[in-house]
PDB file of N, CA and C in Angstrom:
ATOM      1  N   UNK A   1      -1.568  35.547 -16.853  1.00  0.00           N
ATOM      2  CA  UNK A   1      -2.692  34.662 -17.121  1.00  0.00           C
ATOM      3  C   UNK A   1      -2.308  33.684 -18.220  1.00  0.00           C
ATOM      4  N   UNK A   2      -2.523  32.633 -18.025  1.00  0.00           N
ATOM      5  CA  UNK A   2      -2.578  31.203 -18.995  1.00  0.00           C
ATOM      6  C   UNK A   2      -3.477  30.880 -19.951  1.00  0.00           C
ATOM      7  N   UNK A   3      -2.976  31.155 -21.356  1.00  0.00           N
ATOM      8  CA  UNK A   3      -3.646  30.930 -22.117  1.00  0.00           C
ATOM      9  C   UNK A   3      -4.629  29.576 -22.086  1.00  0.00           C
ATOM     10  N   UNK A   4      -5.340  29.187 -22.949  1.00  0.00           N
ATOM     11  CA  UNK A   4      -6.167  28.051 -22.593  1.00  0.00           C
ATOM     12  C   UNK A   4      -5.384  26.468 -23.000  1.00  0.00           C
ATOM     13  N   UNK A   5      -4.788  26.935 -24.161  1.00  0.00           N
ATOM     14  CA  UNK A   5      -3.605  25.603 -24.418  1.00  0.00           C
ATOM     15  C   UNK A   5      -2.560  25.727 -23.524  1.00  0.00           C
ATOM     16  N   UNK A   6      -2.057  26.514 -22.825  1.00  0.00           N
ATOM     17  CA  UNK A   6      -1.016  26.184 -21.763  1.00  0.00           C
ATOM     18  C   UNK A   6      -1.446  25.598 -20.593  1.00  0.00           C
ATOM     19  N   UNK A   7      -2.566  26.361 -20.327  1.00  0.00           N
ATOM     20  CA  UNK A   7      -3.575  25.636 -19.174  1.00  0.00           C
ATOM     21  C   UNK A   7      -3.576  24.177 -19.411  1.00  0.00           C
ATOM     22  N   UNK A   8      -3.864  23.428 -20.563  1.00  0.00           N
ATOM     23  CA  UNK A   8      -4.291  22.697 -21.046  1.00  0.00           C
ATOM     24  C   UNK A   8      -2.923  21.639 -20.460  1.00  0.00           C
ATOM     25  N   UNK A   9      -1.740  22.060 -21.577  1.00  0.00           N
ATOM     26  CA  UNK A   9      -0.963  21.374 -21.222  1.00  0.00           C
ATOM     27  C   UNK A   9      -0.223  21.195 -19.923  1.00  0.00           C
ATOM     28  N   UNK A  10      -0.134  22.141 -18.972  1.00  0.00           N
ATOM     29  CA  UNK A  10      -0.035  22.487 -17.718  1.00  0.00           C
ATOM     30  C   UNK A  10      -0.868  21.185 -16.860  1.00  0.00           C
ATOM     31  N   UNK A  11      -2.231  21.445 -17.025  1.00  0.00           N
ATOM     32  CA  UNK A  11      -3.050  20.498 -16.364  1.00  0.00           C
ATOM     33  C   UNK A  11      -2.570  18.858 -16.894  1.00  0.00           C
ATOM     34  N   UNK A  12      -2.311  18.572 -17.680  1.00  0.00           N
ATOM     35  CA  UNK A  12      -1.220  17.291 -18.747  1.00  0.00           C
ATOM     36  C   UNK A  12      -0.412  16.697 -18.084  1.00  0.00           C
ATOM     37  N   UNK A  13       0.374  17.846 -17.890  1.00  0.00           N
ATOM     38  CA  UNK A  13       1.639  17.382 -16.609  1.00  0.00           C
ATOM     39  C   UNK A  13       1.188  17.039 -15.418  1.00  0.00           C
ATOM     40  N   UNK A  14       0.861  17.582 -14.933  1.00  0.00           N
ATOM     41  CA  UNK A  14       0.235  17.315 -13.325  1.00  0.00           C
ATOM     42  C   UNK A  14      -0.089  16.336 -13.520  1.00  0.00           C
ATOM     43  N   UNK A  15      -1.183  15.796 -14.403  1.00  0.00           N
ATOM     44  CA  UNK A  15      -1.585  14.608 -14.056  1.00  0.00           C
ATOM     45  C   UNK A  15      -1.238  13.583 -14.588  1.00  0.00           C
ATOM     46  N   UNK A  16      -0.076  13.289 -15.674  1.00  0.00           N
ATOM     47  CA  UNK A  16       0.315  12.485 -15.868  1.00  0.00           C
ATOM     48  C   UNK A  16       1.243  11.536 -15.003  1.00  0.00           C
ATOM     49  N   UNK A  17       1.999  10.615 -15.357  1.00  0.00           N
ATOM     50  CA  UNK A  17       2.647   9.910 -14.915  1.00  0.00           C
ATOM     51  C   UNK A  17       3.892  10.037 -15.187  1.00  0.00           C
ATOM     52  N   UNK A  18       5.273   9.716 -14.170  1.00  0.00           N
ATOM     53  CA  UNK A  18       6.124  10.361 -14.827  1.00  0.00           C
ATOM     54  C   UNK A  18       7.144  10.006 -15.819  1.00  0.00           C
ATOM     55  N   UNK A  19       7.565  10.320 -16.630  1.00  0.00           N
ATOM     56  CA  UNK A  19       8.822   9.875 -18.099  1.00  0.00           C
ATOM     57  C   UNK A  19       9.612   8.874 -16.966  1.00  0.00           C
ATOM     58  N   UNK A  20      10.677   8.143 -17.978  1.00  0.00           N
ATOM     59  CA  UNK A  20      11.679   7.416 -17.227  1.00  0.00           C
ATOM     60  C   UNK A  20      12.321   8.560 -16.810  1.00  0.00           C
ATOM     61  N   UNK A  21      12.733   9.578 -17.643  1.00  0.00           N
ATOM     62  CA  UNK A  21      13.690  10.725 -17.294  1.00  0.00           C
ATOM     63  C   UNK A  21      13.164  11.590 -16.033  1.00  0.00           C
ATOM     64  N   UNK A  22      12.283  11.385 -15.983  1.00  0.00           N
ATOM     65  CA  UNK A  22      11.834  12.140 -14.974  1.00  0.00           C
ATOM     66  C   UNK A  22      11.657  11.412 -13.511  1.00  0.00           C
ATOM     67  N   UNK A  23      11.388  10.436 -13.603  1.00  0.00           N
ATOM     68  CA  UNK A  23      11.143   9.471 -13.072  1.00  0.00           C
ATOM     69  C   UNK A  23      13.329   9.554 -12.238  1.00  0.00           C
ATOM     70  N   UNK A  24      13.597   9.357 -13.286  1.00  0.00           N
ATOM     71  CA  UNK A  24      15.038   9.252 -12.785  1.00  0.00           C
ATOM     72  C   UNK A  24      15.332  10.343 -11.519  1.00  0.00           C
ATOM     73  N   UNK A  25      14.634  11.376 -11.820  1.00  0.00           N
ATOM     74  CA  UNK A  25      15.332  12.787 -11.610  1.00  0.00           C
ATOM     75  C   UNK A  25      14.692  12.840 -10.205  1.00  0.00           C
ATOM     76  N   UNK A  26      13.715  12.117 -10.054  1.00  0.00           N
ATOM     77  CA  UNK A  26      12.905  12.510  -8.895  1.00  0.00           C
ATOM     78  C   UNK A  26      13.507  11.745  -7.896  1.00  0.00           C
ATOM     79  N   UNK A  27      14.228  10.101  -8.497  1.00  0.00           N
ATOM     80  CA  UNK A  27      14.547   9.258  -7.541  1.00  0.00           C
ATOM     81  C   UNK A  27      15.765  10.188  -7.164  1.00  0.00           C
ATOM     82  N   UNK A  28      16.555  10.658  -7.892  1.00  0.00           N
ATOM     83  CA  UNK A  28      18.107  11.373  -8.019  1.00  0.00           C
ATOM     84  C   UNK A  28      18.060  12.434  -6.388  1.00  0.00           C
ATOM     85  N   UNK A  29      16.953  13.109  -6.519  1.00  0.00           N
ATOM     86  CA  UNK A  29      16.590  13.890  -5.497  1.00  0.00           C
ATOM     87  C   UNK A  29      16.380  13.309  -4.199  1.00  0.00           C
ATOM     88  N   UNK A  30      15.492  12.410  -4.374  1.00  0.00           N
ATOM     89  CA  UNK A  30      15.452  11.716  -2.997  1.00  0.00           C
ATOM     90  C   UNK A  30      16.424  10.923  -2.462  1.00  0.00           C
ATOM     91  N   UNK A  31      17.540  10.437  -3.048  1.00  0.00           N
ATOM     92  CA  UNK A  31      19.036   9.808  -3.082  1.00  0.00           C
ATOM     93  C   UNK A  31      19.574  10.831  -1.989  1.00  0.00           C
ATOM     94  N   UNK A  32      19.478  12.511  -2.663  1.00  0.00           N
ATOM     95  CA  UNK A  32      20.206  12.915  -2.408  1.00  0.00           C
ATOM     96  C   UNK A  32      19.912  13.652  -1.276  1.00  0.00           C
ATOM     97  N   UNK A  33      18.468  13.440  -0.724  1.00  0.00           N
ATOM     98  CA  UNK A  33      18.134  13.972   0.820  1.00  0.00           C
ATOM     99  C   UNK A  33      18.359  12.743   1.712  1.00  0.00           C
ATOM    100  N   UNK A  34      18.330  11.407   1.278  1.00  0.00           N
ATOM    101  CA  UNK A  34      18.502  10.243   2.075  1.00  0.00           C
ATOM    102  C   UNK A  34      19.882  10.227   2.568  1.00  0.00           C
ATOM    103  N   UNK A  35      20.852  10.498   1.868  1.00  0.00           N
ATOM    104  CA  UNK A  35      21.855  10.694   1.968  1.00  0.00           C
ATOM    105  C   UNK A  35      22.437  11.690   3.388  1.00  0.00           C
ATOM    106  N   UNK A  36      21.908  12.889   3.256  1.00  0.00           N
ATOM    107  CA  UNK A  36      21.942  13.488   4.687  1.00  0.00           C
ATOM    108  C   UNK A  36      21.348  13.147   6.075  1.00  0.00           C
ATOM    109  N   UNK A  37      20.231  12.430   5.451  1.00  0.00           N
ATOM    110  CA  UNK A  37      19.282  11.545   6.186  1.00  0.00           C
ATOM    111  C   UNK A  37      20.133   9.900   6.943  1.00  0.00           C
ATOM    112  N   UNK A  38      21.041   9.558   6.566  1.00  0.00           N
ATOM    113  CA  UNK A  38      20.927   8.734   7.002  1.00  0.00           C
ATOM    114  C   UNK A  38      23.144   8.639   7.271  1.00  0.00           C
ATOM    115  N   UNK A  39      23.539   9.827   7.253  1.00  0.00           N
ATOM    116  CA  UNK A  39      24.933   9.981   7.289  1.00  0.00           C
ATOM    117  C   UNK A  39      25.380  10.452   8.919  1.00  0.00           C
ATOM    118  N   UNK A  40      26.089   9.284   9.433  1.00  0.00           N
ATOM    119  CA  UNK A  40      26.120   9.365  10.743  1.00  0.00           C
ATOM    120  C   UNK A  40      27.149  10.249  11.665  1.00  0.00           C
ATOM    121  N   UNK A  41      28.120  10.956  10.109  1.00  0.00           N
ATOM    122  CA  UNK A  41      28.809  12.068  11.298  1.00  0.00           C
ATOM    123  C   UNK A  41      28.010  13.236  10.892  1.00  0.00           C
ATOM    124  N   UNK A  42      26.949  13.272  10.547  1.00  0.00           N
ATOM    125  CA  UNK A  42      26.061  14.641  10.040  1.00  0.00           C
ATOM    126  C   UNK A  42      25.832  15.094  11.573  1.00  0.00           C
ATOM    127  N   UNK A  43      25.268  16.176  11.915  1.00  0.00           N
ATOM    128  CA  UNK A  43      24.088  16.359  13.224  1.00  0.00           C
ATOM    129  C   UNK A  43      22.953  16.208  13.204  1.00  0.00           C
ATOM    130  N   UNK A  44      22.270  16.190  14.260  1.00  0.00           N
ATOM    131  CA  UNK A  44      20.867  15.767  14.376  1.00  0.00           C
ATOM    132  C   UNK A  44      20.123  16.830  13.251  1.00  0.00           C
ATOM    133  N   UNK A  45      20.194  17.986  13.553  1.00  0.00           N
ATOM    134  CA  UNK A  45      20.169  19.043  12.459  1.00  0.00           C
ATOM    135  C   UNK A  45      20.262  19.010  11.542  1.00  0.00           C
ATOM    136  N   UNK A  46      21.487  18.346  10.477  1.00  0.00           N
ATOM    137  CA  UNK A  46      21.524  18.334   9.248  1.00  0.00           C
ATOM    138  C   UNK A  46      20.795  16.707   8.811  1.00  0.00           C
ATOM    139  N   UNK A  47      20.777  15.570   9.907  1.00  0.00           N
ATOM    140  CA  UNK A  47      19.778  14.619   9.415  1.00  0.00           C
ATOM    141  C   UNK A  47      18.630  15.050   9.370  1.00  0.00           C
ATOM    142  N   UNK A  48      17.983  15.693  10.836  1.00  0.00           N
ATOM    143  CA  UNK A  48      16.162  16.174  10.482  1.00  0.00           C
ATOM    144  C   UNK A  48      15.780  16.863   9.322  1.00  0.00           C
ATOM    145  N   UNK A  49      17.006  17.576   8.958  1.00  0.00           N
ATOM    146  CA  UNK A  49      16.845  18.830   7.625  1.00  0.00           C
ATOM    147  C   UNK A  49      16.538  17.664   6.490  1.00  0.00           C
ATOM    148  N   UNK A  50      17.550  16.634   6.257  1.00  0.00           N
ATOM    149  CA  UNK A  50      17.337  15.740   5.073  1.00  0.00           C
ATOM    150  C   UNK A  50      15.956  15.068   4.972  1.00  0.00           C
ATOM    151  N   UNK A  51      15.695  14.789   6.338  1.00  0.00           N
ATOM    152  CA  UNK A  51      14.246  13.838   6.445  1.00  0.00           C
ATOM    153  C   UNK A  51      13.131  15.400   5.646  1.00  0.00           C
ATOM    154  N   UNK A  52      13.388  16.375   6.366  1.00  0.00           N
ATOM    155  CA  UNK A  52      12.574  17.169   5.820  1.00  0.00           C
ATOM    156  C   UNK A  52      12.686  17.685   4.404  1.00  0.00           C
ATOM    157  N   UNK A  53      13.237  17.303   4.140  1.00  0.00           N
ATOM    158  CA  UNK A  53      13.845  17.407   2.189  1.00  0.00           C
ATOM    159  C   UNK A  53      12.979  16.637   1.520  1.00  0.00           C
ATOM    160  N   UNK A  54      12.877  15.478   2.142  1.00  0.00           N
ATOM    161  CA  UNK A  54      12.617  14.367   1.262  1.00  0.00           C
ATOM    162  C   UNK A  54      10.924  14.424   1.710  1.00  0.00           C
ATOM    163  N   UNK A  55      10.170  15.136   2.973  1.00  0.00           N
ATOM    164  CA  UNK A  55       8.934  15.166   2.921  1.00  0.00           C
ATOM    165  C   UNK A  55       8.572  16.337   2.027  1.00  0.00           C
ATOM    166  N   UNK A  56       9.403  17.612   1.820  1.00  0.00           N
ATOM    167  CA  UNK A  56       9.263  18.793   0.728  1.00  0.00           C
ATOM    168  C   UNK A  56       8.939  18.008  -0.623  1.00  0.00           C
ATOM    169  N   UNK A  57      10.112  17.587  -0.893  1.00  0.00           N
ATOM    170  CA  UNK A  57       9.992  16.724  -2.289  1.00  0.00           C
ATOM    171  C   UNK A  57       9.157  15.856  -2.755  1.00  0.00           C
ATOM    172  N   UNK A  58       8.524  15.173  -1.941  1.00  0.00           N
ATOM    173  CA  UNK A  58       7.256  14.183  -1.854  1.00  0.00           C
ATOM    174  C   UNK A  58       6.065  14.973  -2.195  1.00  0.00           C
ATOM    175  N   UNK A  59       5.383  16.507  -0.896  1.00  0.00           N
ATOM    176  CA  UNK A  59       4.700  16.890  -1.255  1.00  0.00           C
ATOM    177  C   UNK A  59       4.396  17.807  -2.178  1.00  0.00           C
ATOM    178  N   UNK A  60       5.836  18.435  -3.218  1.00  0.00           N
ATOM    179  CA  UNK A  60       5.287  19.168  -3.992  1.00  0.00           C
ATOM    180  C   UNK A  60       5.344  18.708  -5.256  1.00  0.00           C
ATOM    181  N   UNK A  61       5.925  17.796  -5.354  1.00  0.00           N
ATOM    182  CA  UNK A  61       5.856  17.099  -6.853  1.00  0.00           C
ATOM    183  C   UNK A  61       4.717  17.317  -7.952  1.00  0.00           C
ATOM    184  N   UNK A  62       4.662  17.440  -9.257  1.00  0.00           N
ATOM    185  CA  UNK A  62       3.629  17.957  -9.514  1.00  0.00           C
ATOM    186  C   UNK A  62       2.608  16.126 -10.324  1.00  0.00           C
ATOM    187  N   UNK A  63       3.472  15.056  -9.897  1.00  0.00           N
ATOM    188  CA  UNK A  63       2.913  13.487 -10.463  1.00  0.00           C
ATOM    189  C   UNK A  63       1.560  13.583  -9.568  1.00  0.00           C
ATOM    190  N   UNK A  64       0.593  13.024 -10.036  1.00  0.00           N
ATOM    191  CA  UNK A  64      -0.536  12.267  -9.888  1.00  0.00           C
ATOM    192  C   UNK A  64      -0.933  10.813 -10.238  1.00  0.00           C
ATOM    193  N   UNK A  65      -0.717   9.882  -9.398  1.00  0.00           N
ATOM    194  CA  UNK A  65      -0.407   9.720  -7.982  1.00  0.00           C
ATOM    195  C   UNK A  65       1.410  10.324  -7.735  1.00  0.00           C
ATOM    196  N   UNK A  66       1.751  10.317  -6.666  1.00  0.00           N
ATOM    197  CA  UNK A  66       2.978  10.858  -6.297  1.00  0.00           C
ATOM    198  C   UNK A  66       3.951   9.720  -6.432  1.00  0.00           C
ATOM    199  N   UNK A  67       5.408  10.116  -7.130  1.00  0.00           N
ATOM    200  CA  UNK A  67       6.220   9.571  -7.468  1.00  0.00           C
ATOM    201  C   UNK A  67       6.643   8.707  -6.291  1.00  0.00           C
ATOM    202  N   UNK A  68       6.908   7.478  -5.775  1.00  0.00           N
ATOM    203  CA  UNK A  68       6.722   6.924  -4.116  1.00  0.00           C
ATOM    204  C   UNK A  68       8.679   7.261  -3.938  1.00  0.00           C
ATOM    205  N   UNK A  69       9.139   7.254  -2.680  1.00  0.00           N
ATOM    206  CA  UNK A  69      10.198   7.331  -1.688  1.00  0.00           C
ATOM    207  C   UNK A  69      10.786   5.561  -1.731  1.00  0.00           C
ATOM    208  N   UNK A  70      11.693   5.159  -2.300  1.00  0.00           N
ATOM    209  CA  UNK A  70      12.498   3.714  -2.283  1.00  0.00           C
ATOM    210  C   UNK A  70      13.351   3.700  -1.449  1.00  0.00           C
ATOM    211  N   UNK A  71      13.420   3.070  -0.209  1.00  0.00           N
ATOM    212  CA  UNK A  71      14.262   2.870   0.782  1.00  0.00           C
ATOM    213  C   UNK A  71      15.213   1.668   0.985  1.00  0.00           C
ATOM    214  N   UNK A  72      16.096   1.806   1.164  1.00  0.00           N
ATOM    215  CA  UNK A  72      17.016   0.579   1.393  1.00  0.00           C
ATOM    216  C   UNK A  72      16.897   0.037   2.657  1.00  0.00           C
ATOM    217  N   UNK A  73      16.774  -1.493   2.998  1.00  0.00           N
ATOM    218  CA  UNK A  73      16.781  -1.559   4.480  1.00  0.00           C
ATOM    219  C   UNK A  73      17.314  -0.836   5.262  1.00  0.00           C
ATOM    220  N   UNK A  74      19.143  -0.987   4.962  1.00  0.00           N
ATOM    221  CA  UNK A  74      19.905  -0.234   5.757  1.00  0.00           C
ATOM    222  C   UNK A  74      19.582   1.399   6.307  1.00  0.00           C
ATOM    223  N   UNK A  75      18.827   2.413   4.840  1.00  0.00           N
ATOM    224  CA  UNK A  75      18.706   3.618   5.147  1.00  0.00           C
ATOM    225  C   UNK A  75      17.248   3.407   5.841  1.00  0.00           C
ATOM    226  N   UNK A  76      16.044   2.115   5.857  1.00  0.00           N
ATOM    227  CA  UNK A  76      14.937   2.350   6.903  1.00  0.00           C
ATOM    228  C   UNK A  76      15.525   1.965   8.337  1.00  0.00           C
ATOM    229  N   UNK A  77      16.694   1.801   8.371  1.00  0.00           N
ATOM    230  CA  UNK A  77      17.182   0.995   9.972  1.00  0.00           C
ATOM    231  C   UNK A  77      17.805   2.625  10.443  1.00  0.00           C
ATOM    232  N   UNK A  78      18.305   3.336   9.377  1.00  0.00           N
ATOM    233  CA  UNK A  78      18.438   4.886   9.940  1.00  0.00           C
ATOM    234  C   UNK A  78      17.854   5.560  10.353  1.00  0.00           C
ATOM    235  N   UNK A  79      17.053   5.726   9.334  1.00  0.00           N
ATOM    236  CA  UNK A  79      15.268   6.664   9.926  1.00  0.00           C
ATOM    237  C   UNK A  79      14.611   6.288  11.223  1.00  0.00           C
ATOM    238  N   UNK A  80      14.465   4.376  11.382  1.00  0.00           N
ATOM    239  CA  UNK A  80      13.788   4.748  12.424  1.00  0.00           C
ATOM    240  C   UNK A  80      14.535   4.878  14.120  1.00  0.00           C
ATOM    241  N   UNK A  81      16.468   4.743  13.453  1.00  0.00           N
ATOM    242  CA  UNK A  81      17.504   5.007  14.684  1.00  0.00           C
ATOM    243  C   UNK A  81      17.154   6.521  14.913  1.00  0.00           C
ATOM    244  N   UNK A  82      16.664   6.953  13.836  1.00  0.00           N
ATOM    245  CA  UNK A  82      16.774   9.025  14.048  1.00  0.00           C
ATOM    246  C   UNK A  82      15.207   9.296  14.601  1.00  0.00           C
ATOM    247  N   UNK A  83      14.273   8.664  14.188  1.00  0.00           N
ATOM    248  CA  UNK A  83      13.517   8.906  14.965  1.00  0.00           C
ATOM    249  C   UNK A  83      13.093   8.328  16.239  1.00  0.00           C
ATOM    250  N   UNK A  84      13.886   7.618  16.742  1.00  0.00           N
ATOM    251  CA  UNK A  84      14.137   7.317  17.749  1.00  0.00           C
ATOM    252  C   UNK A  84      14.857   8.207  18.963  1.00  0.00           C
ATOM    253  N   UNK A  85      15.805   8.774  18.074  1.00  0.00           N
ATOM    254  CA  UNK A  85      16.637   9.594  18.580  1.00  0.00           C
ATOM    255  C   UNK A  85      16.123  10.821  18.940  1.00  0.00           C
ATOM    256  N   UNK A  86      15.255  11.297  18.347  1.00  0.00           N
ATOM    257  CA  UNK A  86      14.141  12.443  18.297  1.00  0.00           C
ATOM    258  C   UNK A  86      13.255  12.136  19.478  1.00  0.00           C
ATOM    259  N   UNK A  87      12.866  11.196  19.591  1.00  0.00           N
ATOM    260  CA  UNK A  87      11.763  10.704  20.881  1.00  0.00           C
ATOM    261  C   UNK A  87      12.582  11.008  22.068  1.00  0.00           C
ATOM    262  N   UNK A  88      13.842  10.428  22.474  1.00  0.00           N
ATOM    263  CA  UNK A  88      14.544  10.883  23.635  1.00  0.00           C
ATOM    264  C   UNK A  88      14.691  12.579  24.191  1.00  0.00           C
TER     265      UNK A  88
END
């Protein structure tokens, strides 16, 4: 059980916004699922796994509003080649 000042500060985090450092760390992560996400001798398998990394990471974040996903053209011309590829 959580004391009432941990609670306190607990609830702080969540809803704050995030540090540059943190901020860094979150983009760092999503780099590093895009990356599987969008690497073309991977398998379909290890790309869907990355796409699904990067929806894990999105929804459990603890930012309020949520830290957003920065895409490069090139890696949105991947995503929507893979989900394309998924439709077939």
């Amino acid at each position: 059980m959580l004391r009432d000042e941990e609670a306190t500060d607990q609830t702080r985090y969540c809803l704050s916004s995030p540090s540059t450092n943190l901020a860094f760390f979150m983009q760092s992560l999503y780099a590093h699922c895009i990356g599987y996400m969008v690497d073309d001798n991977a398998s379909l398998s290890h790309r869907l796994g990355g796409l699904y990394r990067i929806y894990c990471v999105y929804e459990t974040q603890p930012f309020k509003p949520a830290f957003r996903v920065y895409l490069s053209l090139g890696e949105l011309k991947k995503l929507r080649e893979l989900a394309m590829m998924q439709k077939i």
